[in-house]
N, C-alpha and C. Protein backbone atom coordinates (compact mmCIF):
# COMPACT_ATOMS: atom_id res chain seq x y z
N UNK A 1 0.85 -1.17 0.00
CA UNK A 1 0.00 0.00 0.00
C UNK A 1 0.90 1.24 0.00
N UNK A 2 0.56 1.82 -0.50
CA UNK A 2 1.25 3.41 -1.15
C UNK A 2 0.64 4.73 0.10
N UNK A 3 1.38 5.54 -0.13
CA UNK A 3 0.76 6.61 1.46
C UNK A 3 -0.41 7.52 0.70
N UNK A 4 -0.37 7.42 -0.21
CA UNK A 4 -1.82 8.18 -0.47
C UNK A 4 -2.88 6.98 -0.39
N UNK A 5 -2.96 5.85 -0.47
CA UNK A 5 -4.07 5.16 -0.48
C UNK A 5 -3.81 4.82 1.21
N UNK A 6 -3.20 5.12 1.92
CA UNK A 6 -3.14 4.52 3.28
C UNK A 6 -3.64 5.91 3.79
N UNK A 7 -3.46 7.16 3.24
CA UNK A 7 -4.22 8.26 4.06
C UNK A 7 -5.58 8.54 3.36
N UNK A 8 -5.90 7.87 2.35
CA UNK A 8 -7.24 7.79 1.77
C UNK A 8 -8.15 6.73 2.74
N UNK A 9 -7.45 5.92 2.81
CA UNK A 9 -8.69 4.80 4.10
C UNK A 9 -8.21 5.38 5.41
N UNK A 10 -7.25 6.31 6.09
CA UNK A 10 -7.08 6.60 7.05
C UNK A 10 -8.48 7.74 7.45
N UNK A 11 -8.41 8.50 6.11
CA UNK A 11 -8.98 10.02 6.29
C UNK A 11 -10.74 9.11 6.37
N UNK A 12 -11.21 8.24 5.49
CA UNK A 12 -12.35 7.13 5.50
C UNK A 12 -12.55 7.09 6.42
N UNK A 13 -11.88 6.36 7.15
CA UNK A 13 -12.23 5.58 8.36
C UNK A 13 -12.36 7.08 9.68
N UNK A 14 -11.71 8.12 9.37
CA UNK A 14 -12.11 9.39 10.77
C UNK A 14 -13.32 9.79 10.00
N UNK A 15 -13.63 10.22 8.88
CA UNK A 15 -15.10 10.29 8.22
C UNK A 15 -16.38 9.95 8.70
N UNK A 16 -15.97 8.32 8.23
CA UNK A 16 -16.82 7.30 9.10
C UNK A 16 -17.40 7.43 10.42
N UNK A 17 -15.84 7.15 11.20
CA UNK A 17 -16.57 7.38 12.63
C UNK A 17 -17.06 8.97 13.00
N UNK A 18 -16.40 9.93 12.89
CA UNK A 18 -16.82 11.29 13.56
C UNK A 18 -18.40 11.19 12.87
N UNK A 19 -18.82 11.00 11.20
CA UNK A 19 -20.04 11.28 10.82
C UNK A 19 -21.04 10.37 11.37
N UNK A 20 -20.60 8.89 11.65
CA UNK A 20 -21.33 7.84 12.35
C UNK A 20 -21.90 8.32 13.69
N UNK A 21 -20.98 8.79 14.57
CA UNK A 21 -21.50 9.29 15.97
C UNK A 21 -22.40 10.77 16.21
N UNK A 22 -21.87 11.64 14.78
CA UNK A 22 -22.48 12.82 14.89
C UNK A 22 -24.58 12.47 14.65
N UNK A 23 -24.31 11.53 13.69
CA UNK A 23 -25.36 11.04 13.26
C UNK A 23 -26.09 10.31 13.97
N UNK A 24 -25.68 9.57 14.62
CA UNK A 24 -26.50 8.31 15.30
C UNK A 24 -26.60 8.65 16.86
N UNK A 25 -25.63 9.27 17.33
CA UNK A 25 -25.38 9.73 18.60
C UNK A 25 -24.91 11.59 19.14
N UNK A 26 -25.92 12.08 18.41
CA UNK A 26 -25.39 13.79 18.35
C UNK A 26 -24.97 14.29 19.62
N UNK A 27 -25.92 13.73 20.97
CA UNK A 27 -25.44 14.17 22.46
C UNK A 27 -24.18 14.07 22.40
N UNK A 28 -23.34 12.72 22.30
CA UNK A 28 -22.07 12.57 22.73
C UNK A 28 -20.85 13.42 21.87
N UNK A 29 -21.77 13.31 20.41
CA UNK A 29 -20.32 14.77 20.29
C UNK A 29 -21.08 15.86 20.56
N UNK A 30 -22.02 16.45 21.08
CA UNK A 30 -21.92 17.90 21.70
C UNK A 30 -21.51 17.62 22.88
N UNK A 31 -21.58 17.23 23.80
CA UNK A 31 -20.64 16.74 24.98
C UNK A 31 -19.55 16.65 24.22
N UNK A 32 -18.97 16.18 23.59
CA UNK A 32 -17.71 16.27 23.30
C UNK A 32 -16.96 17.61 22.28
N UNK A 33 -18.27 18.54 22.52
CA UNK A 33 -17.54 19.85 21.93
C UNK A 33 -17.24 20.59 23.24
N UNK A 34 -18.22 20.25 24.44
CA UNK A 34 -18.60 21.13 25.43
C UNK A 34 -20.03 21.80 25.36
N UNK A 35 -20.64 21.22 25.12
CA UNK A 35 -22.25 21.54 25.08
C UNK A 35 -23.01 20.98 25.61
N UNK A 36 -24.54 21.32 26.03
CA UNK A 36 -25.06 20.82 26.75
C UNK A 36 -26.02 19.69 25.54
N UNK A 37 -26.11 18.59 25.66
CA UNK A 37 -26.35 17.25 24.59
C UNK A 37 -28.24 17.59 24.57
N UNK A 38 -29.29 18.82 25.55
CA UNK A 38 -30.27 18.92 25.70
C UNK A 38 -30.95 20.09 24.12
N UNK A 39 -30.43 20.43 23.64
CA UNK A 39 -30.41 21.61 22.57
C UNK A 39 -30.87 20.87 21.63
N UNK A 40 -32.01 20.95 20.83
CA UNK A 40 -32.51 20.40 19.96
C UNK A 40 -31.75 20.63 18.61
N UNK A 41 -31.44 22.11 18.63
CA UNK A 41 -30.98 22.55 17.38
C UNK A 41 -29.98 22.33 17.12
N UNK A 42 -29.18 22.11 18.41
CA UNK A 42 -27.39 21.67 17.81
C UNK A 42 -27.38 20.04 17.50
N UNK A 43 -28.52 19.38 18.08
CA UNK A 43 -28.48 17.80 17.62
C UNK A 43 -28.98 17.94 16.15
N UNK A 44 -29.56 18.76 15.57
CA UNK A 44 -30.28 18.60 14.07
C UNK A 44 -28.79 18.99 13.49
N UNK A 45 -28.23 19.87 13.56
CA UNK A 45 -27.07 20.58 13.24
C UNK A 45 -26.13 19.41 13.29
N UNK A 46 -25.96 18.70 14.08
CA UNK A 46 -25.18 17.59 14.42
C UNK A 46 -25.52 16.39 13.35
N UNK A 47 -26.56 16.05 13.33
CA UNK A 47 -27.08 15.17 12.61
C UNK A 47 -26.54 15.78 10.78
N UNK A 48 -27.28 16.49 10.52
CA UNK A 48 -26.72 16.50 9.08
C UNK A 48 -25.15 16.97 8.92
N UNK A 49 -24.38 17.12 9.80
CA UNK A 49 -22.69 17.22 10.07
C UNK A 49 -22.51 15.80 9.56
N UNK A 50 -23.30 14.76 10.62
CA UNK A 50 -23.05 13.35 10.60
C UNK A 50 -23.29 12.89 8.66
N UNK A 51 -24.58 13.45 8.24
CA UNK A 51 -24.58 12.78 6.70
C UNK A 51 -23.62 13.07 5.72
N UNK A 52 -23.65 14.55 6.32
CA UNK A 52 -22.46 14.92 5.44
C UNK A 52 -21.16 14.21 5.18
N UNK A 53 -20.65 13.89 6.46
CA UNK A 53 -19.45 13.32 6.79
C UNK A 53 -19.43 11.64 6.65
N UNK A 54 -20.47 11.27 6.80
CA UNK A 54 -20.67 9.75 6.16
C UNK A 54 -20.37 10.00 4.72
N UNK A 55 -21.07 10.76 3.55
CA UNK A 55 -21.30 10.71 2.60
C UNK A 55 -19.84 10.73 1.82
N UNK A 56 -18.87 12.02 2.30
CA UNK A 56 -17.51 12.27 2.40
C UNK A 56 -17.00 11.02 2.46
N UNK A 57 -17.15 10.34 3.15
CA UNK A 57 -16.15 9.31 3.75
C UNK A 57 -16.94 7.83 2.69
N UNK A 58 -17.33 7.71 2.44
CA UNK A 58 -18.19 6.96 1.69
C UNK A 58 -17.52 6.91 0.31
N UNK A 59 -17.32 8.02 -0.31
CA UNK A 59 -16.97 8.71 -1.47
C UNK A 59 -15.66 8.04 -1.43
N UNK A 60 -14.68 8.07 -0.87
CA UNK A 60 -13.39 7.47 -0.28
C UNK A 60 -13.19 5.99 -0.98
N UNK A 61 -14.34 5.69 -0.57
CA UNK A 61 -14.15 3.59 -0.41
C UNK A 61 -14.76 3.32 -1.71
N UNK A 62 -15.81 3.98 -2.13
CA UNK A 62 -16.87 3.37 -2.76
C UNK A 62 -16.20 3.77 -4.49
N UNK A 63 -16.25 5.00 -4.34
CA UNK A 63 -15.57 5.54 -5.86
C UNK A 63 -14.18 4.63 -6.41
N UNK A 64 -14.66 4.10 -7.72
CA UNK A 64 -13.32 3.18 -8.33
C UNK A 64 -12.58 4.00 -9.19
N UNK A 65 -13.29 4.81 -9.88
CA UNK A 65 -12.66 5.91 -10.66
C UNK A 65 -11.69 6.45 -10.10
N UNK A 66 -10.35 6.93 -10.96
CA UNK A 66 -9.44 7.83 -10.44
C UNK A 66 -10.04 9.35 -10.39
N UNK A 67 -10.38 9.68 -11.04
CA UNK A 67 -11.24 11.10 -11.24
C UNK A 67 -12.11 11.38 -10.22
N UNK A 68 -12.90 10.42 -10.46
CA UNK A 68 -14.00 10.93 -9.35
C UNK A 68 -13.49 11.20 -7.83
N UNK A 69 -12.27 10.07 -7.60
CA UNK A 69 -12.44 9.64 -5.77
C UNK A 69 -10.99 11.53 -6.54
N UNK A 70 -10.23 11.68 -6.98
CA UNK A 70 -9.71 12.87 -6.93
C UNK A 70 -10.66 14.08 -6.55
N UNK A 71 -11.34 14.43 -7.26
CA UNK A 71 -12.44 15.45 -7.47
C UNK A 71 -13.32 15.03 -5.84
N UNK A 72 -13.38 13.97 -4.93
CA UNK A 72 -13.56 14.09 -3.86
C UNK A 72 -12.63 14.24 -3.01
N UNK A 73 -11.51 14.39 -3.44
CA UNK A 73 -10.79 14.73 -2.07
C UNK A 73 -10.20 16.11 -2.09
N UNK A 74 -10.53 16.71 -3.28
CA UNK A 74 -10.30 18.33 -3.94
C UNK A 74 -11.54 19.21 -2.55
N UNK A 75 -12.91 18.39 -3.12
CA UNK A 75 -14.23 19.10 -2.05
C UNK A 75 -13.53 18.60 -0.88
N UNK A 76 -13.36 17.47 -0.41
CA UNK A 76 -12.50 17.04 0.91
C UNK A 76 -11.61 18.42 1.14
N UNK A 77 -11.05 18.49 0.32
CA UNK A 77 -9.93 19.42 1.13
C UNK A 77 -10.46 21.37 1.47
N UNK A 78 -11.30 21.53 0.51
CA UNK A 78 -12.13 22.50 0.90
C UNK A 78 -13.04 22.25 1.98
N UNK A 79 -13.91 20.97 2.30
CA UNK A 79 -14.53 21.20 3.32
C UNK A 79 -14.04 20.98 4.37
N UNK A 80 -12.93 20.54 4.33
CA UNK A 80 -11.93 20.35 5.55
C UNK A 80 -11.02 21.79 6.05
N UNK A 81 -10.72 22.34 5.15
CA UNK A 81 -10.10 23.78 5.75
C UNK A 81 -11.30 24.74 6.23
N UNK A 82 -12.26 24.81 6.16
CA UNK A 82 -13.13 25.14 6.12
C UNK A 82 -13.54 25.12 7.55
N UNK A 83 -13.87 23.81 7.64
CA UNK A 83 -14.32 23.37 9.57
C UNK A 83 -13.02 23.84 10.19
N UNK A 84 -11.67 23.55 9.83
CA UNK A 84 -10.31 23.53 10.44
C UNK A 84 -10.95 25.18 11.10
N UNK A 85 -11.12 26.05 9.68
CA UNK A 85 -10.91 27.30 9.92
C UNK A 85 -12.53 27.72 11.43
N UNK A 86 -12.98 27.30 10.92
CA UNK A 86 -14.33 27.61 11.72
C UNK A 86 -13.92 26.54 13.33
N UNK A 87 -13.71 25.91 13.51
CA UNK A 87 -13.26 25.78 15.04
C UNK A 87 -12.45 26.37 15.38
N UNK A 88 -11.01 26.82 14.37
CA UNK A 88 -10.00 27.73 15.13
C UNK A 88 -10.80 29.06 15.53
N UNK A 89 -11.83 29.55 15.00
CA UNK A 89 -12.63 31.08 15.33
C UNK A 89 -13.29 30.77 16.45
N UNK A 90 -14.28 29.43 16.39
CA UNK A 90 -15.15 28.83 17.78
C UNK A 90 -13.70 29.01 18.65
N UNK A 91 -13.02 28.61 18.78
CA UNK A 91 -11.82 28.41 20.02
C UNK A 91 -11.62 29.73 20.56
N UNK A 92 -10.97 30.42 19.50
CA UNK A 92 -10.62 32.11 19.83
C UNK A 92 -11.52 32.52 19.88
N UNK A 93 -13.21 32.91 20.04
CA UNK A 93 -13.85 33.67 20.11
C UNK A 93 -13.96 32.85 21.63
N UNK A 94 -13.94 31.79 22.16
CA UNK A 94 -14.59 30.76 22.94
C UNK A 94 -15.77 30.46 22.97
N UNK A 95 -16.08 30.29 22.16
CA UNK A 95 -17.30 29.54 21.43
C UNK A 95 -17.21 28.48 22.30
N UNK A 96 -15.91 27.41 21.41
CA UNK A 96 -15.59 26.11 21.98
C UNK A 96 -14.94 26.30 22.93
N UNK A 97 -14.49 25.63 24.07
CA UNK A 97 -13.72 25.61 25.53
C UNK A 97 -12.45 25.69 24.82
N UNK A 98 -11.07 25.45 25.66
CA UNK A 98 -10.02 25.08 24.96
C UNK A 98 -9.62 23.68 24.48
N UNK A 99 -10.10 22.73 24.86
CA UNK A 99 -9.95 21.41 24.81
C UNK A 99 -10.58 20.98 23.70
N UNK A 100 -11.87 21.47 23.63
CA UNK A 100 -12.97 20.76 22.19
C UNK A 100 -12.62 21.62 21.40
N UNK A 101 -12.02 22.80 21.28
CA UNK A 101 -11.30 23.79 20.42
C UNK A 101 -9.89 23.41 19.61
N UNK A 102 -9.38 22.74 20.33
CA UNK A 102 -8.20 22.69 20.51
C UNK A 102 -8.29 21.20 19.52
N UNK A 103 -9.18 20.17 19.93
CA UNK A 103 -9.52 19.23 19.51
C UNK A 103 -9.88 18.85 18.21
N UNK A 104 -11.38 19.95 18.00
CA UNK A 104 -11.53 20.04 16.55
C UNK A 104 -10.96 20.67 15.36
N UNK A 105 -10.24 21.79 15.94
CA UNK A 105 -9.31 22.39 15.10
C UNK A 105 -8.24 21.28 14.69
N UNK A 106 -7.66 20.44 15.09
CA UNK A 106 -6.54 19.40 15.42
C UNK A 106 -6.63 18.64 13.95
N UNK A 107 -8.28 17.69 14.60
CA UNK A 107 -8.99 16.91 13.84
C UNK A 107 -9.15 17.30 12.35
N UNK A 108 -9.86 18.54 11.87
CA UNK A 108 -10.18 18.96 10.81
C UNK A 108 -8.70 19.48 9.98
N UNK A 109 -7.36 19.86 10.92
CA UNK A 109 -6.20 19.91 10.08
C UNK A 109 -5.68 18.76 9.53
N UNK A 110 -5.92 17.73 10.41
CA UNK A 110 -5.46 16.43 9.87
C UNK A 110 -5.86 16.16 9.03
N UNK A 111 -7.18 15.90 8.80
CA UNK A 111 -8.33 15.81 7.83
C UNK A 111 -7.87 16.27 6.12
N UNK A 112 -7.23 17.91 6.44
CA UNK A 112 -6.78 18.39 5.41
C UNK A 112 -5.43 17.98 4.62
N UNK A 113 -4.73 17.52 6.04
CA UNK A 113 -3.40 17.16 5.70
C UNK A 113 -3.31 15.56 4.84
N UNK A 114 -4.76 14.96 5.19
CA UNK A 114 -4.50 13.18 4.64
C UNK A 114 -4.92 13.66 3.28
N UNK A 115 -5.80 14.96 3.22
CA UNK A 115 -6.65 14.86 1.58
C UNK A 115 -5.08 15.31 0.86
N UNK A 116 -4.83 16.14 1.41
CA UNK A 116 -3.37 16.62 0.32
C UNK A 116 -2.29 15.59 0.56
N UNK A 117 -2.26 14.42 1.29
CA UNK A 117 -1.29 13.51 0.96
C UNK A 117 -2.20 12.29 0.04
N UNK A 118 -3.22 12.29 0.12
CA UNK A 118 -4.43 11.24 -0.68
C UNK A 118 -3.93 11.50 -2.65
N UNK A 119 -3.86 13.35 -2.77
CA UNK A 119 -3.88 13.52 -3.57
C UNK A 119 -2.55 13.50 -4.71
N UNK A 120 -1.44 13.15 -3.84
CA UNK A 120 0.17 13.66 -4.13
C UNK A 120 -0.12 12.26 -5.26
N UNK A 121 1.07 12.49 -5.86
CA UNK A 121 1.71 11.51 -6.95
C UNK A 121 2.18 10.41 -6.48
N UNK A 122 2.07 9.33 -6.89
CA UNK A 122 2.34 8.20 -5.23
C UNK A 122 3.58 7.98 -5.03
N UNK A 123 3.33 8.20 -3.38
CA UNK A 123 4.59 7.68 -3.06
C UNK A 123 4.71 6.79 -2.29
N UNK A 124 5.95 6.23 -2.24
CA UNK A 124 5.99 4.98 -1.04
C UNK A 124 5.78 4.87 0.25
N UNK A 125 5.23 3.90 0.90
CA UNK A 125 4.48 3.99 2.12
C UNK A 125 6.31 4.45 2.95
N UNK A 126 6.87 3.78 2.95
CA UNK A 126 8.15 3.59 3.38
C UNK A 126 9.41 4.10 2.92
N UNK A 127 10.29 4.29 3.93
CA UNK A 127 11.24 5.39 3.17
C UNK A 127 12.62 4.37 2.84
N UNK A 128 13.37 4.10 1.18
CA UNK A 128 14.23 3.09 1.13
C UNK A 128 14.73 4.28 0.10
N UNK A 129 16.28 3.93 0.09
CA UNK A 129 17.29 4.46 -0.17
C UNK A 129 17.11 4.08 -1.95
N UNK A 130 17.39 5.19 -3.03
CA UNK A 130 17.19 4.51 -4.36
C UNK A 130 18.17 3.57 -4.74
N UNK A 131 17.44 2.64 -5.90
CA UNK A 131 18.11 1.86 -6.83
C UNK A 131 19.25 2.10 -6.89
N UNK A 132 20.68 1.56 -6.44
CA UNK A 132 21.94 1.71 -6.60
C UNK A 132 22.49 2.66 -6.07
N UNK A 133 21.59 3.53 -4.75
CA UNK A 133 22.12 4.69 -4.50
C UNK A 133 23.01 3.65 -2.86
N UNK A 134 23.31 4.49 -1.89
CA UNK A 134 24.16 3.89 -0.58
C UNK A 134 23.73 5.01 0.47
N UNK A 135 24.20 4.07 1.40
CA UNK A 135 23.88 5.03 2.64
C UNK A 135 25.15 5.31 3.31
N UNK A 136 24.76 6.76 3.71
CA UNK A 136 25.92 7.49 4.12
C UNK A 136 26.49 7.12 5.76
């Protein structure tokens, strides 16, 4: 396996779960932003976070095309700087506490960082010295 297809099922699989729990279980990530899990509107808010982010992550596994799963990790990487950028403002405004701030900002850079290694020219999972070259 090559490091763009290992940060393509990496970035999948945080997709998966963050959109799985936002979706199926919205209390526990507003508790896990720092919110109170009783707010109707941040669980609806939560919930379509969750489809969204299934759908994202879906796109990942399911797409065989080179084009297509590219052209999803292009929107990947926009909707990922995007949240990155919007929790770093929740944090500094303190929106979010420092911890779920600190957290989701974290999360959503990574996010950005697997789509722009998903997308690179492939390279090897592993780092080996070239064909006939030596080590110093």
């Amino acid at each position: 396996m090559d490091a763009r297809t290992a940060a393509r099922y990496g970035l999948a699989g945080i997709r998966l779960v963050n959109g799985v729990v936002a979706l199926l279980a919205p209390q526990t990530m507003a508790r896990s932003l720092g919110a109170g899990p009783a707010q109707p509107a941040l669980l609806h808010v939560l919930r379509m976070f969750g489809v969204r982010t299934v759908v994202l992550g879906a796109e990942l596994l399911l797409f065989r095309d080179a084009h297509e799963r590219d052209r999803a990790l292009r929107v990947g990487t926009l909707v990922h700087a995007s949240d990155a950028l919007s929790a770093a403002c929740a944090w500094r405004d303190g929106v979010l506490a420092p911890r779920p701030g600190l957290a989701a900002t974290a999360i959503s850079t990574l996010n950005v960082a697997l789509t722009l290694v998903a997308r690179q020219p492939r390279l090897p999972l592993t780092c080996r010295a070239p064909e006939g070259g030596h080590h110093a």
